[in-house]
N, C-alpha and C. Protein backbone atom coordinates (compact mmCIF):
# COMPACT_ATOMS: atom_id res chain seq x y z
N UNK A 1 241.00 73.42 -8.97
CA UNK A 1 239.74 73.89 -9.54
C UNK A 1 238.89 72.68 -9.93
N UNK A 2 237.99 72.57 -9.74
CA UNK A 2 236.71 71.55 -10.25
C UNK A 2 236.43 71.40 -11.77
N UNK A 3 235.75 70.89 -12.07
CA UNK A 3 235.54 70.07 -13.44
C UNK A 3 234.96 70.96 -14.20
N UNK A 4 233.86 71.33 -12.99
CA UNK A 4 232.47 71.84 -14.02
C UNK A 4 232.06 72.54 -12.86
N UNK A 5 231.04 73.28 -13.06
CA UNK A 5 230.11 74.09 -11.90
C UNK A 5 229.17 72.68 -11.04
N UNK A 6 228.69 71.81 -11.76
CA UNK A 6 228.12 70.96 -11.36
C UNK A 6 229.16 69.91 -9.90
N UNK A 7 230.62 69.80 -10.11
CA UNK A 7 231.64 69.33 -9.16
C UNK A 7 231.86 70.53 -8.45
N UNK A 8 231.98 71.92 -8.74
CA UNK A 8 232.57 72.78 -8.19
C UNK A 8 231.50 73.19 -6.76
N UNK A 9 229.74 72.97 -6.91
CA UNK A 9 228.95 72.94 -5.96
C UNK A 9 228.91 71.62 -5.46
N UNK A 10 228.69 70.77 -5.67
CA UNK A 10 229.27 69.78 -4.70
C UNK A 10 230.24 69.32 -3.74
N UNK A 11 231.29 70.07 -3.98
CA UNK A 11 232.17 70.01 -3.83
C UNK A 11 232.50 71.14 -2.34
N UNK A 12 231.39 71.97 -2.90
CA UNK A 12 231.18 73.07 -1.68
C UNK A 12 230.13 72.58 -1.04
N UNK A 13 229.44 71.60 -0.92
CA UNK A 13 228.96 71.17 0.14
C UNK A 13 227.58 71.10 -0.14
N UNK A 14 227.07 72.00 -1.22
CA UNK A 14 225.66 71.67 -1.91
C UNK A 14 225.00 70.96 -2.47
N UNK A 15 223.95 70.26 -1.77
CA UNK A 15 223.49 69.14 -1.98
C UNK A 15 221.90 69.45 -3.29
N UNK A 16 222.20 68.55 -4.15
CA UNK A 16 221.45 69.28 -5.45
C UNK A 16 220.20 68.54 -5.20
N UNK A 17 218.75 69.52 -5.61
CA UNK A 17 217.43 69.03 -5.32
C UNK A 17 217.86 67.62 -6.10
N UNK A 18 218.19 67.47 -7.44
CA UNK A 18 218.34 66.63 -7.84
C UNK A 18 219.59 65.84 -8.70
N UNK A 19 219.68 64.69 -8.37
CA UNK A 19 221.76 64.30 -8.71
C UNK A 19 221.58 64.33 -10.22
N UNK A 20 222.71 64.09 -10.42
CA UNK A 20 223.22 64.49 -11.64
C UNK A 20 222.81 62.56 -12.19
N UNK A 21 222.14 62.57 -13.26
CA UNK A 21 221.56 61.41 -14.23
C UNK A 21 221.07 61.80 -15.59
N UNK A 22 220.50 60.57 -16.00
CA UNK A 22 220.17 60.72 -17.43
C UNK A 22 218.61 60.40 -17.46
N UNK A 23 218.06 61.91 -17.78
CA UNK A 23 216.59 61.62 -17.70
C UNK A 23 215.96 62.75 -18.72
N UNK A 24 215.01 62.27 -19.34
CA UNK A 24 214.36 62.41 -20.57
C UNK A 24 213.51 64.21 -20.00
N UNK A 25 213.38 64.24 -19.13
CA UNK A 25 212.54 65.46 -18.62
C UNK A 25 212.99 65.68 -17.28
N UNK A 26 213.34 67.10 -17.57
CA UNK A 26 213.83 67.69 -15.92
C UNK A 26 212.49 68.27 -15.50
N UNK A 27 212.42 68.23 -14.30
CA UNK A 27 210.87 69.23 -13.63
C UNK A 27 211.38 69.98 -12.28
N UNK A 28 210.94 70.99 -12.10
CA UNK A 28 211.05 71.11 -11.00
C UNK A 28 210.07 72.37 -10.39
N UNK A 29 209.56 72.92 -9.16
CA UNK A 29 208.53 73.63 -8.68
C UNK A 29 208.85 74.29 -7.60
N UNK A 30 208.37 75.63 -7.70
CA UNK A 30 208.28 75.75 -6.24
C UNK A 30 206.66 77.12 -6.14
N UNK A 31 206.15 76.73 -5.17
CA UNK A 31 204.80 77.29 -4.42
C UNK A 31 203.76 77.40 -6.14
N UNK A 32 203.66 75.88 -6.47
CA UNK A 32 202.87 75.24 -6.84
C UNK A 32 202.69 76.06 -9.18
N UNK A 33 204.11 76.98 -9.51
CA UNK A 33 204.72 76.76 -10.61
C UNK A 33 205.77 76.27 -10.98
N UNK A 34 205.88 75.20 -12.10
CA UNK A 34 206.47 73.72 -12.35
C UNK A 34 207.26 74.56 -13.71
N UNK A 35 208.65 74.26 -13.79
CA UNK A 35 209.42 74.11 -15.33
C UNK A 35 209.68 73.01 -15.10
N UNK A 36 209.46 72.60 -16.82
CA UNK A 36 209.95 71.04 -17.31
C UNK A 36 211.03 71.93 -18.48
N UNK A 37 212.50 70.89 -18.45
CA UNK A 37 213.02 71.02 -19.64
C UNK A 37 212.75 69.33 -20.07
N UNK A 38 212.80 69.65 -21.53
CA UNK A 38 212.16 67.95 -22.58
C UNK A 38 214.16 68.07 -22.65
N UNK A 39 215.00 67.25 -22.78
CA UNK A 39 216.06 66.83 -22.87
C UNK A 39 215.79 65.88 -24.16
N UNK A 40 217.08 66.12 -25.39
CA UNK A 40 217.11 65.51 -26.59
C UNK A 40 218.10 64.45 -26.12
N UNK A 41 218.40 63.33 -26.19
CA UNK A 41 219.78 62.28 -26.15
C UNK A 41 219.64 61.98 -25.06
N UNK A 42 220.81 61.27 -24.75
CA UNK A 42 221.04 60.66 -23.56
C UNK A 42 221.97 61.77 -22.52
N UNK A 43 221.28 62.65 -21.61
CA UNK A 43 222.53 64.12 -21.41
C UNK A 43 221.77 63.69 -19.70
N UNK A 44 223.04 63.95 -19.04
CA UNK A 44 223.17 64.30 -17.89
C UNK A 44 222.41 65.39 -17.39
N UNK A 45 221.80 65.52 -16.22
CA UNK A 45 221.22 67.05 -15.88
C UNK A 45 221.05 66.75 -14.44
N UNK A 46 221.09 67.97 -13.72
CA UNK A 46 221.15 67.88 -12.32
C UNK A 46 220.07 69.40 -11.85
N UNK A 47 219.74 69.89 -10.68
CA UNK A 47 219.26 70.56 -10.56
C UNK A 47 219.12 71.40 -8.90
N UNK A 48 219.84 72.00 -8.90
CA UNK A 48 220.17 72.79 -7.59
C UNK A 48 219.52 74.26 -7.31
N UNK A 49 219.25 74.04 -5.93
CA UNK A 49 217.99 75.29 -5.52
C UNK A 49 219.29 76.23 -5.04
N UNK A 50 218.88 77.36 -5.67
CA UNK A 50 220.05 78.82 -5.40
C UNK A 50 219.75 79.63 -4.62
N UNK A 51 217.60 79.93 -4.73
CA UNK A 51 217.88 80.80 -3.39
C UNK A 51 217.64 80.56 -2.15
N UNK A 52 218.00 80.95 -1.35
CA UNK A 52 218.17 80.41 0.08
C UNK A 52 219.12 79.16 0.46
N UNK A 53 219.96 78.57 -0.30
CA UNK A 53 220.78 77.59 -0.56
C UNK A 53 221.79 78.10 -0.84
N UNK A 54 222.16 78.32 -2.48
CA UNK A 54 223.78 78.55 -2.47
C UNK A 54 223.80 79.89 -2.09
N UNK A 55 223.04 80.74 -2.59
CA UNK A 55 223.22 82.73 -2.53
C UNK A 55 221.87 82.68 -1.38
N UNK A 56 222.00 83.07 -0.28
CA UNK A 56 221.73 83.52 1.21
C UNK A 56 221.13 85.43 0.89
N UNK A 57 221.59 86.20 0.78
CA UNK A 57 221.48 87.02 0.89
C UNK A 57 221.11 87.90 -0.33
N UNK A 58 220.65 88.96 -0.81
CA UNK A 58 220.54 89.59 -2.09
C UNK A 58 219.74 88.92 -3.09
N UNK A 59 219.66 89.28 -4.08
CA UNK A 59 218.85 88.97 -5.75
C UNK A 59 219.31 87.40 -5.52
N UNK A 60 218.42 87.28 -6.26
CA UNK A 60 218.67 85.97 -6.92
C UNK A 60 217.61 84.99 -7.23
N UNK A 61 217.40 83.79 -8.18
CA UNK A 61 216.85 83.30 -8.65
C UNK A 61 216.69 82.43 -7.97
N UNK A 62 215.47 81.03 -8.39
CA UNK A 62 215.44 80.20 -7.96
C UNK A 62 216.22 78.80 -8.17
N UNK A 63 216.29 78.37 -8.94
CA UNK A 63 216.73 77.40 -9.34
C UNK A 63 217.65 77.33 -10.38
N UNK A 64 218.49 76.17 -10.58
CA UNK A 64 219.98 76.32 -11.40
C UNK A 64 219.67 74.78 -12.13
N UNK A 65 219.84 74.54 -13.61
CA UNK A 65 219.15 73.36 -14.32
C UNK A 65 221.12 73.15 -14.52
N UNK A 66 221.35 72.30 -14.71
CA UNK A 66 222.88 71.70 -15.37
C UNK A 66 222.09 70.65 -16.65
N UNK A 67 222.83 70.92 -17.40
CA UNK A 67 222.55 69.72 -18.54
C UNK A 67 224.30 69.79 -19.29
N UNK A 68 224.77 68.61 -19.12
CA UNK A 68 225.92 68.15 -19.81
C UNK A 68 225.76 67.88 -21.58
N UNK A 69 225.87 68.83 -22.58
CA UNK A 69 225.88 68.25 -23.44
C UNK A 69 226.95 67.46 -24.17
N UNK A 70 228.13 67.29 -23.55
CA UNK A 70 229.12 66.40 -24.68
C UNK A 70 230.05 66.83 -23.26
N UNK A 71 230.92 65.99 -23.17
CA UNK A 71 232.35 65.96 -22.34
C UNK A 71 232.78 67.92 -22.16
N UNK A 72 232.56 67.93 -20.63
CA UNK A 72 232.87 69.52 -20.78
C UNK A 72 232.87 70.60 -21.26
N UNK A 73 231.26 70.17 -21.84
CA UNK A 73 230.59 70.99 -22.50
C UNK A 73 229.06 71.15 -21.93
N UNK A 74 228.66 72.45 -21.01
CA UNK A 74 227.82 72.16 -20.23
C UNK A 74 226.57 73.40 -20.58
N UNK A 75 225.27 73.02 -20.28
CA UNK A 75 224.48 74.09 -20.05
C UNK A 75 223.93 74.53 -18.83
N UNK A 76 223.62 76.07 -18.51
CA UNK A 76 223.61 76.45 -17.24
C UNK A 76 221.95 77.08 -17.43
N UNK A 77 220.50 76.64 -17.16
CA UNK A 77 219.61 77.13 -17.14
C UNK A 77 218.89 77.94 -15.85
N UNK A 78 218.85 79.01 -15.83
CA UNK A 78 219.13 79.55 -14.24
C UNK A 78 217.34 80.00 -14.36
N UNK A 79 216.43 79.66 -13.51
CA UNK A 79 214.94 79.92 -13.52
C UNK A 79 214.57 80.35 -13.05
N UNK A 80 213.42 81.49 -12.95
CA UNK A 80 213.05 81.85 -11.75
C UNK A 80 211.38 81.73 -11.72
N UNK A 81 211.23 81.44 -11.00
CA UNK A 81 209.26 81.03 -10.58
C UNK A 81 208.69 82.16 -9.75
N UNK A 82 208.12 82.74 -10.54
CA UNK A 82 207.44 83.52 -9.80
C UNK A 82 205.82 84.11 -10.31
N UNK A 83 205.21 84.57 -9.48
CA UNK A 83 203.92 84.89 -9.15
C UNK A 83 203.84 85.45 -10.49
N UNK A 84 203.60 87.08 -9.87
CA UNK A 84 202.92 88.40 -10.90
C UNK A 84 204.35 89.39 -11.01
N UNK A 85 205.11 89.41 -10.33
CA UNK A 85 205.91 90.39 -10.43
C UNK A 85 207.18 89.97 -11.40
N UNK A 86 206.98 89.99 -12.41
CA UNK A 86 208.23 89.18 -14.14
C UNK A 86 209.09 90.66 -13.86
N UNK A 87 208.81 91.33 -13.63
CA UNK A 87 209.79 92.61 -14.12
C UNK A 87 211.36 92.77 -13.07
N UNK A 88 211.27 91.98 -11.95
CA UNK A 88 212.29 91.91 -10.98
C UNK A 88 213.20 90.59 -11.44
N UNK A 89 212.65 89.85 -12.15
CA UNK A 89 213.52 88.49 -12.42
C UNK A 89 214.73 89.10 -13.14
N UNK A 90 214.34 90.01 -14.32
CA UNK A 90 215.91 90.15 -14.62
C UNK A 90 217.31 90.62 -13.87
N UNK A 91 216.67 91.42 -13.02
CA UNK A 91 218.06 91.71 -11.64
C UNK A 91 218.26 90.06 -10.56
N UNK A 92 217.40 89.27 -10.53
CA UNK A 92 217.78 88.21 -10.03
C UNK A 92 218.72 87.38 -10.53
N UNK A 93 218.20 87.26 -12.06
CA UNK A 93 219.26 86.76 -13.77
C UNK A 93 220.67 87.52 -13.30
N UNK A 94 220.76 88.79 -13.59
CA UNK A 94 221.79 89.31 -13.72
C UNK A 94 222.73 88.87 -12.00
N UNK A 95 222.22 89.44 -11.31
CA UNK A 95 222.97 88.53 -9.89
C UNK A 95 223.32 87.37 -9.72
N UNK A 96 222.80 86.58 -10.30
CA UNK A 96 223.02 84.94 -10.62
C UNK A 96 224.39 85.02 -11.58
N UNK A 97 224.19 85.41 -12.42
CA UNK A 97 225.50 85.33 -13.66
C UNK A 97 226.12 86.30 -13.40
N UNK A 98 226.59 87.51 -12.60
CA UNK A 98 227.70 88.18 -11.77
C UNK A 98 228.40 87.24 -10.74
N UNK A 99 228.01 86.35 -10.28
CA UNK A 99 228.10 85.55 -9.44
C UNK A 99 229.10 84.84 -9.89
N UNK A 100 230.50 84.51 -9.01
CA UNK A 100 231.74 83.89 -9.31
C UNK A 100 231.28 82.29 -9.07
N UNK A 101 230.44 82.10 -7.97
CA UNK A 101 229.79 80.72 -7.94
C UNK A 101 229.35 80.10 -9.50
N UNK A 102 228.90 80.66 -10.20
CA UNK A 102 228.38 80.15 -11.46
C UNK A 102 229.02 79.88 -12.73
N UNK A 103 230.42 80.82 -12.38
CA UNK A 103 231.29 80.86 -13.35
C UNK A 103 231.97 79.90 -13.69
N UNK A 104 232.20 78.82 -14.79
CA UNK A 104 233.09 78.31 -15.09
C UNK A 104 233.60 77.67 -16.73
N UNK A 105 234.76 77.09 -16.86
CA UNK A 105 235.15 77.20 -18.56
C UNK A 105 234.32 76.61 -19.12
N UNK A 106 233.78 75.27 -18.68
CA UNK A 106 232.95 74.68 -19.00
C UNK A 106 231.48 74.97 -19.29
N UNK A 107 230.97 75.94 -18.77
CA UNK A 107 229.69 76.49 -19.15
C UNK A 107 229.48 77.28 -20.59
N UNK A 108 229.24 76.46 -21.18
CA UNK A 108 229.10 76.71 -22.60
C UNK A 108 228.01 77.69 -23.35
N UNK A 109 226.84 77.06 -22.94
CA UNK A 109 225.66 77.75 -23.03
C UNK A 109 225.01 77.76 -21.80
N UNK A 110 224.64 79.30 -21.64
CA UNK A 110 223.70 79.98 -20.07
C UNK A 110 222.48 80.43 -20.65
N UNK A 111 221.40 80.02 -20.36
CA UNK A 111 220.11 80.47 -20.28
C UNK A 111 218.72 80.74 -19.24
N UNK A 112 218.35 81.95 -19.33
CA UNK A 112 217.27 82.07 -18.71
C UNK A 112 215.79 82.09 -18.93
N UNK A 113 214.71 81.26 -17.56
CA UNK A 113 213.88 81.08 -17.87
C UNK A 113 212.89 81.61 -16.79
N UNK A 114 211.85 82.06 -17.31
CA UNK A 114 210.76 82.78 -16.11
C UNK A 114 209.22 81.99 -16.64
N UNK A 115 209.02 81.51 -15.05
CA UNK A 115 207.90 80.66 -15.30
C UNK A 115 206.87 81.53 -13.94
N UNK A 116 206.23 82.32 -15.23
CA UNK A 116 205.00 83.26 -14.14
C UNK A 116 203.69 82.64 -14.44
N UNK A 117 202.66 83.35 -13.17
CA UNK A 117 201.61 83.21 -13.55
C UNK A 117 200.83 84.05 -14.56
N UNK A 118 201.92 84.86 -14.65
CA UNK A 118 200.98 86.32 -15.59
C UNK A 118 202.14 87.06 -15.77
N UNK A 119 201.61 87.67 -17.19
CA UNK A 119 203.18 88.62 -17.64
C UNK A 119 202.10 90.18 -17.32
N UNK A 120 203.21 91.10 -17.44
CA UNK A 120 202.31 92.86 -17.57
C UNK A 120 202.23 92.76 -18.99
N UNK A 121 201.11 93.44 -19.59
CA UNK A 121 200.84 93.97 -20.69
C UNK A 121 201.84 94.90 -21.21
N UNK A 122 201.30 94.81 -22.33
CA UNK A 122 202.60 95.64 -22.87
C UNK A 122 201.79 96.86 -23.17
N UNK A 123 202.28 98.67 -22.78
CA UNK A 123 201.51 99.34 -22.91
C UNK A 123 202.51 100.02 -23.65
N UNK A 124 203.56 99.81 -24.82
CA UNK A 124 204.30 100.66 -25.28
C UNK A 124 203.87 100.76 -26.57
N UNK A 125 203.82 102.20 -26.91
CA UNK A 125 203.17 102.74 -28.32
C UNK A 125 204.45 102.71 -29.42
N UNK A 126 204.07 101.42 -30.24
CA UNK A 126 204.84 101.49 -31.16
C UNK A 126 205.23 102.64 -31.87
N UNK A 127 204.45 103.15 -32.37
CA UNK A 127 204.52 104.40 -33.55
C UNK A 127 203.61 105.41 -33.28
């Protein structure tokens, strides 16, 4: 078994948009919306494209953030970029983290992030 999810895709042959280093701001984009994570310390982070790369077929998100915070102790930020349609990302989320690819002891903290151009209004009547 591999180290971390970060060895365990490499290891399968996936080559990460970006290697695993120590850098103050992760970025990454696709069809012209950008997430930045700001990184506190000196932490490892890597950054691998999921769809059409590791998961081929079905739901799924775009991008996979790794940030190492302490010796085998890892974070898993799973993103998805998209247009107008926010309401499908969470079945992409959830397919991503059903996913035995993503699973491992080391993943400490998993979080998700949706970087739209526009959210729906909220039309629910409180009271």
């Amino acid at each position: 078994m591999a180290d971390n999810t970060y060895s365990f895709l490499k290891e399968s042959g996936f080559v990460p948009e970006q290697e695993l280093s120590v850098r103050k701001i992760v970025s990454t984009s696709e069809l012209g919306k950008r997430y930045h994570l700001i990184i506190n310390g000196n932490k490892q982070s890597s950054v691998f494209q999921i769809d059409s790369n590791i998961i081929t077929e079905g739901k799924r998100c775009d991008k996979l953030v790794l940030v190492e915070n302490a010796k085998n102790d890892w974070a898993e930020i799973f993103v998805e970029l998209k247009g107008v349609d926010v309401s499908s990302a969470i079945g992409q989320f959830k397919a991503c983290l059903d996913n035995k690819v993503f699973k491992h002891i080391t993943n400490k903290e998993i979080r998700a992030r949706i970087v739209a151009q526009s959210f729906p209004s909220n039309k629910a009547d409180l009271f």
